[in-house]
N, C-alpha and C. Protein backbone atom coordinates (compact mmCIF):
# COMPACT_ATOMS: atom_id res chain seq x y z
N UNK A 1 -2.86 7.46 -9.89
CA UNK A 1 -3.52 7.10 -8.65
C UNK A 1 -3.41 8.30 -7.71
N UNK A 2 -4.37 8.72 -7.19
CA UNK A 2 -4.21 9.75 -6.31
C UNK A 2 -4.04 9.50 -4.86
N UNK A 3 -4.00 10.47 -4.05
CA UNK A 3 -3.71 10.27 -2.62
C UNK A 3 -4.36 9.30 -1.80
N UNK A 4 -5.94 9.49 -1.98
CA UNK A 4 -7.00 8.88 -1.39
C UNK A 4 -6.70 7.62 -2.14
N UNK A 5 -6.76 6.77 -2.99
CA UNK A 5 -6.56 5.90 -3.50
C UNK A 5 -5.50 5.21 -2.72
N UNK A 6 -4.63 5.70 -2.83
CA UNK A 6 -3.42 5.45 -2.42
C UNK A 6 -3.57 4.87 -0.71
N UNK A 7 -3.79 5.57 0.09
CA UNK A 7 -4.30 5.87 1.42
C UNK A 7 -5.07 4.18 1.53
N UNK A 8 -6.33 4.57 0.55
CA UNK A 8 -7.21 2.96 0.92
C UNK A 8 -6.40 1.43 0.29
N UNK A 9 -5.50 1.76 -0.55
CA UNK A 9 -4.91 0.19 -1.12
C UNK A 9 -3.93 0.04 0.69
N UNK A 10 -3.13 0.94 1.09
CA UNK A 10 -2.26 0.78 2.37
C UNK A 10 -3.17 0.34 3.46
N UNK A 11 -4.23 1.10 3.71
CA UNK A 11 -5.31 0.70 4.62
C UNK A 11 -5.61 -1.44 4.63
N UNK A 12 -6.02 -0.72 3.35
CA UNK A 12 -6.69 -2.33 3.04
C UNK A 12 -4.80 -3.39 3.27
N UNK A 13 -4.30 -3.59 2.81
CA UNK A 13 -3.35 -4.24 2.60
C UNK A 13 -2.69 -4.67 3.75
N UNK A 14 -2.72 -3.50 5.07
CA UNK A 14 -2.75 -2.99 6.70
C UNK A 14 -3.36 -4.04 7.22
N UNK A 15 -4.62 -4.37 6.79
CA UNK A 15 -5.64 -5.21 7.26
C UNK A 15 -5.41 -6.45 7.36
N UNK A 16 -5.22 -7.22 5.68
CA UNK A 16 -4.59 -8.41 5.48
C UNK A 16 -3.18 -8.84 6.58
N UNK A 17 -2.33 -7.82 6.23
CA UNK A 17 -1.52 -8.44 6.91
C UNK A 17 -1.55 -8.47 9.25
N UNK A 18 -2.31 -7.52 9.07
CA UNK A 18 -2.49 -7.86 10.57
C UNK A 18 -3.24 -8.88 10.71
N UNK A 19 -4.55 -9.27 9.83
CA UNK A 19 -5.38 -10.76 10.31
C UNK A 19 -3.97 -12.00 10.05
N UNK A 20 -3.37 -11.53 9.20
CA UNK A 20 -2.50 -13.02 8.50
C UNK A 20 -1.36 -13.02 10.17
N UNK A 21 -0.85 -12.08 10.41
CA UNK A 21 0.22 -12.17 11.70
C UNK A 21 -0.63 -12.58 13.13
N UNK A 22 -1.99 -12.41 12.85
CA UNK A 22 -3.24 -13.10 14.28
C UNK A 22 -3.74 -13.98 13.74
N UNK A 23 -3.53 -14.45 12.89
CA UNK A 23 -4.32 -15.65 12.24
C UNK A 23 -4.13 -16.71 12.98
N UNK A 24 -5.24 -17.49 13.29
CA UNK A 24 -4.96 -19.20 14.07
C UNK A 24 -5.93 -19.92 12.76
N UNK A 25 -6.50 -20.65 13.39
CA UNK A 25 -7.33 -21.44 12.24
C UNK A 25 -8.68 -20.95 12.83
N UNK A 26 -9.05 -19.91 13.17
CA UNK A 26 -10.29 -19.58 13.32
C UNK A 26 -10.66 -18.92 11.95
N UNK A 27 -12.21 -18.92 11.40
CA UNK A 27 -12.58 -18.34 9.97
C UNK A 27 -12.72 -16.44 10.58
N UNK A 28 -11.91 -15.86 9.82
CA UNK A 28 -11.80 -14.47 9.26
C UNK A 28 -12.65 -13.57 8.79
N UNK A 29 -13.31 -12.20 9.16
CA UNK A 29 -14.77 -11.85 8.31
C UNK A 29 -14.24 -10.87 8.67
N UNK A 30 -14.35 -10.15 8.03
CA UNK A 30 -14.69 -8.30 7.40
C UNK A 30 -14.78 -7.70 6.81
N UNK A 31 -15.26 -6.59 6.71
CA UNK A 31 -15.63 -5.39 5.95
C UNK A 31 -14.74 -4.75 5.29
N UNK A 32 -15.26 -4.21 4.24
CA UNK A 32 -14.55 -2.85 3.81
C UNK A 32 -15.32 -1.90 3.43
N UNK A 33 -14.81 -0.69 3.88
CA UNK A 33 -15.85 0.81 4.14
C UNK A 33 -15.52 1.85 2.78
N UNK A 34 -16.43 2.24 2.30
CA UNK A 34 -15.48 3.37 1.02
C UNK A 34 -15.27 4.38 1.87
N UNK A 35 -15.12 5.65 1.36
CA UNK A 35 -14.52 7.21 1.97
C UNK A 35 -15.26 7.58 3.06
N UNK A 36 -16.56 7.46 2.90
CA UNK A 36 -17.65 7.75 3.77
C UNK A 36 -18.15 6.81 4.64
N UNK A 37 -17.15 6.18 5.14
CA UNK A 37 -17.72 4.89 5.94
C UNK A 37 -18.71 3.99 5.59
N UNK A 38 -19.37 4.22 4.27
CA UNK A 38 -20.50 3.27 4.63
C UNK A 38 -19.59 1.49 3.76
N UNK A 39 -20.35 0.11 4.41
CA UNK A 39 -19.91 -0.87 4.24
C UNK A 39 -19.97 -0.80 3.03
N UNK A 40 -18.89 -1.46 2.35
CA UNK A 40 -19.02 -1.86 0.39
C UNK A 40 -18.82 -2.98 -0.02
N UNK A 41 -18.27 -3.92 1.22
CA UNK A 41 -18.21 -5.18 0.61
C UNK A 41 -17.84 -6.26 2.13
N UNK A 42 -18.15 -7.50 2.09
CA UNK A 42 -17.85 -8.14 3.22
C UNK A 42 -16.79 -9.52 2.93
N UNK A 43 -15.97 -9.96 3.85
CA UNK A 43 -14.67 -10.83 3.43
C UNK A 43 -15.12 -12.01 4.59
N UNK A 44 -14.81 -13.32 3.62
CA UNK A 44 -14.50 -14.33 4.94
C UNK A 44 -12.93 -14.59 4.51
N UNK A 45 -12.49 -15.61 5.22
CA UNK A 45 -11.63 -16.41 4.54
C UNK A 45 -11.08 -17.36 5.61
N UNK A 46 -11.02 -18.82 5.38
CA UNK A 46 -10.92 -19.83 6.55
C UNK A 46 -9.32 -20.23 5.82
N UNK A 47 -8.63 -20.27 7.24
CA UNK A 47 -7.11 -20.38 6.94
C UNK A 47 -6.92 -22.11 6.95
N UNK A 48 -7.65 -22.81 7.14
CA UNK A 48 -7.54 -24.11 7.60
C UNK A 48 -7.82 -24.66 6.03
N UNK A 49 -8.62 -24.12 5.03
CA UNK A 49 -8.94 -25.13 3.74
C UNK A 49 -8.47 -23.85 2.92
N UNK A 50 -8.48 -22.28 3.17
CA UNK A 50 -7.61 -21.57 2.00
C UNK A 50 -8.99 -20.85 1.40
N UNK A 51 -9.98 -21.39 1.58
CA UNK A 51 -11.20 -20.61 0.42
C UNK A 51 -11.52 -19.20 1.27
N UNK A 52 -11.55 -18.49 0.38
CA UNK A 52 -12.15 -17.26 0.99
C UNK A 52 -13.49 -16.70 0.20
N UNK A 53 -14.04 -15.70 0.46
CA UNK A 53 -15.27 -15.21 -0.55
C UNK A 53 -15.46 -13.53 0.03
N UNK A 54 -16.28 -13.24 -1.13
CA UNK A 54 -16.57 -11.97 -0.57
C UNK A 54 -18.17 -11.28 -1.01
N UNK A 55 -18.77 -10.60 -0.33
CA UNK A 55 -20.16 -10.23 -0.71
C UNK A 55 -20.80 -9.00 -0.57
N UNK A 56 -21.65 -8.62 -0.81
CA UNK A 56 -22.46 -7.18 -0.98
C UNK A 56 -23.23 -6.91 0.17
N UNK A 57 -23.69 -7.93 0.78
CA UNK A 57 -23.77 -7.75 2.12
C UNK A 57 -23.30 -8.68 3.07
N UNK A 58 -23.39 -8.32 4.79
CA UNK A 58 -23.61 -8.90 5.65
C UNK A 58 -24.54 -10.52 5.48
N UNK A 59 -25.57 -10.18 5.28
CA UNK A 59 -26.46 -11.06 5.02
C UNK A 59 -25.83 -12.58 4.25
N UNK A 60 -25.67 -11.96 3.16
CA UNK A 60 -24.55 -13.09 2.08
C UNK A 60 -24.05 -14.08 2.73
N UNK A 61 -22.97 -13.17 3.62
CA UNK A 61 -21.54 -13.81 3.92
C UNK A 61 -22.03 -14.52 4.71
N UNK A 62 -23.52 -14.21 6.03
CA UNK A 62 -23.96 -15.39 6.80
C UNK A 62 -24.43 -16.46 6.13
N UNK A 63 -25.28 -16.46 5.08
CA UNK A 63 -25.53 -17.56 4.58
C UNK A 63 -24.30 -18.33 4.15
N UNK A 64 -23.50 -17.89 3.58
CA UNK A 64 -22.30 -18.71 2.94
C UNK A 64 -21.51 -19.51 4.43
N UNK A 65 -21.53 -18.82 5.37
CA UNK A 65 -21.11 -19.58 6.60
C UNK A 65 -21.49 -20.57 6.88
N UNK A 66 -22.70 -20.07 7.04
CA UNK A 66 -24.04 -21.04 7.53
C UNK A 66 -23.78 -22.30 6.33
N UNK A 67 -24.08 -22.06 5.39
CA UNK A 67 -23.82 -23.23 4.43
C UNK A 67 -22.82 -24.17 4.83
N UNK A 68 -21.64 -23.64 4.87
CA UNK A 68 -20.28 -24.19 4.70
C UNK A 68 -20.45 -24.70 5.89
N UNK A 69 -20.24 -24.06 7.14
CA UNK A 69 -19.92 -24.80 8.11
C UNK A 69 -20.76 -25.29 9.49
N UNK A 70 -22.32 -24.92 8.97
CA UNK A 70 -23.10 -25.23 9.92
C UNK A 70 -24.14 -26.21 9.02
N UNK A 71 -24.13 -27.17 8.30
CA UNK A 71 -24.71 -28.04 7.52
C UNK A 71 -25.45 -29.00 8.68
């Protein structure tokens, strides 16, 4: 595993645990960026039922919201 590798698992992992220490029961969404900033993937995850998901775009993750919790 090299540096950069290395760098983005701490980054990412950084992330989790700061939403999990602000976490209330509000639903969770974000991104993750590769080297070059651009978006590569999008995260929900609702602390109140545990399901989380993840998608290729923005777009996705609204529909999956929209589904779930605006019926």
């Amino acid at each position: 595993m090299n540096k950069s590798n290395v760098l983005l698992n701490l980054r990412k992992y950084w992330q989790y645990f700061v939403m999990w220490m602000s976490s209330g029961s509000d639903l969770q969404v974000w991104h993750q960026s590769d080297r070059r900033g651009n978006t590569s993937s999008w995260h929900a995850y609702d602390p109140i039922t545990g399901r989380s998901a993840c998608f290729g775009s923005e777009e996705e993750m609204r529909i999956w919201i929209d589904k779930c919790y605006y019926r």
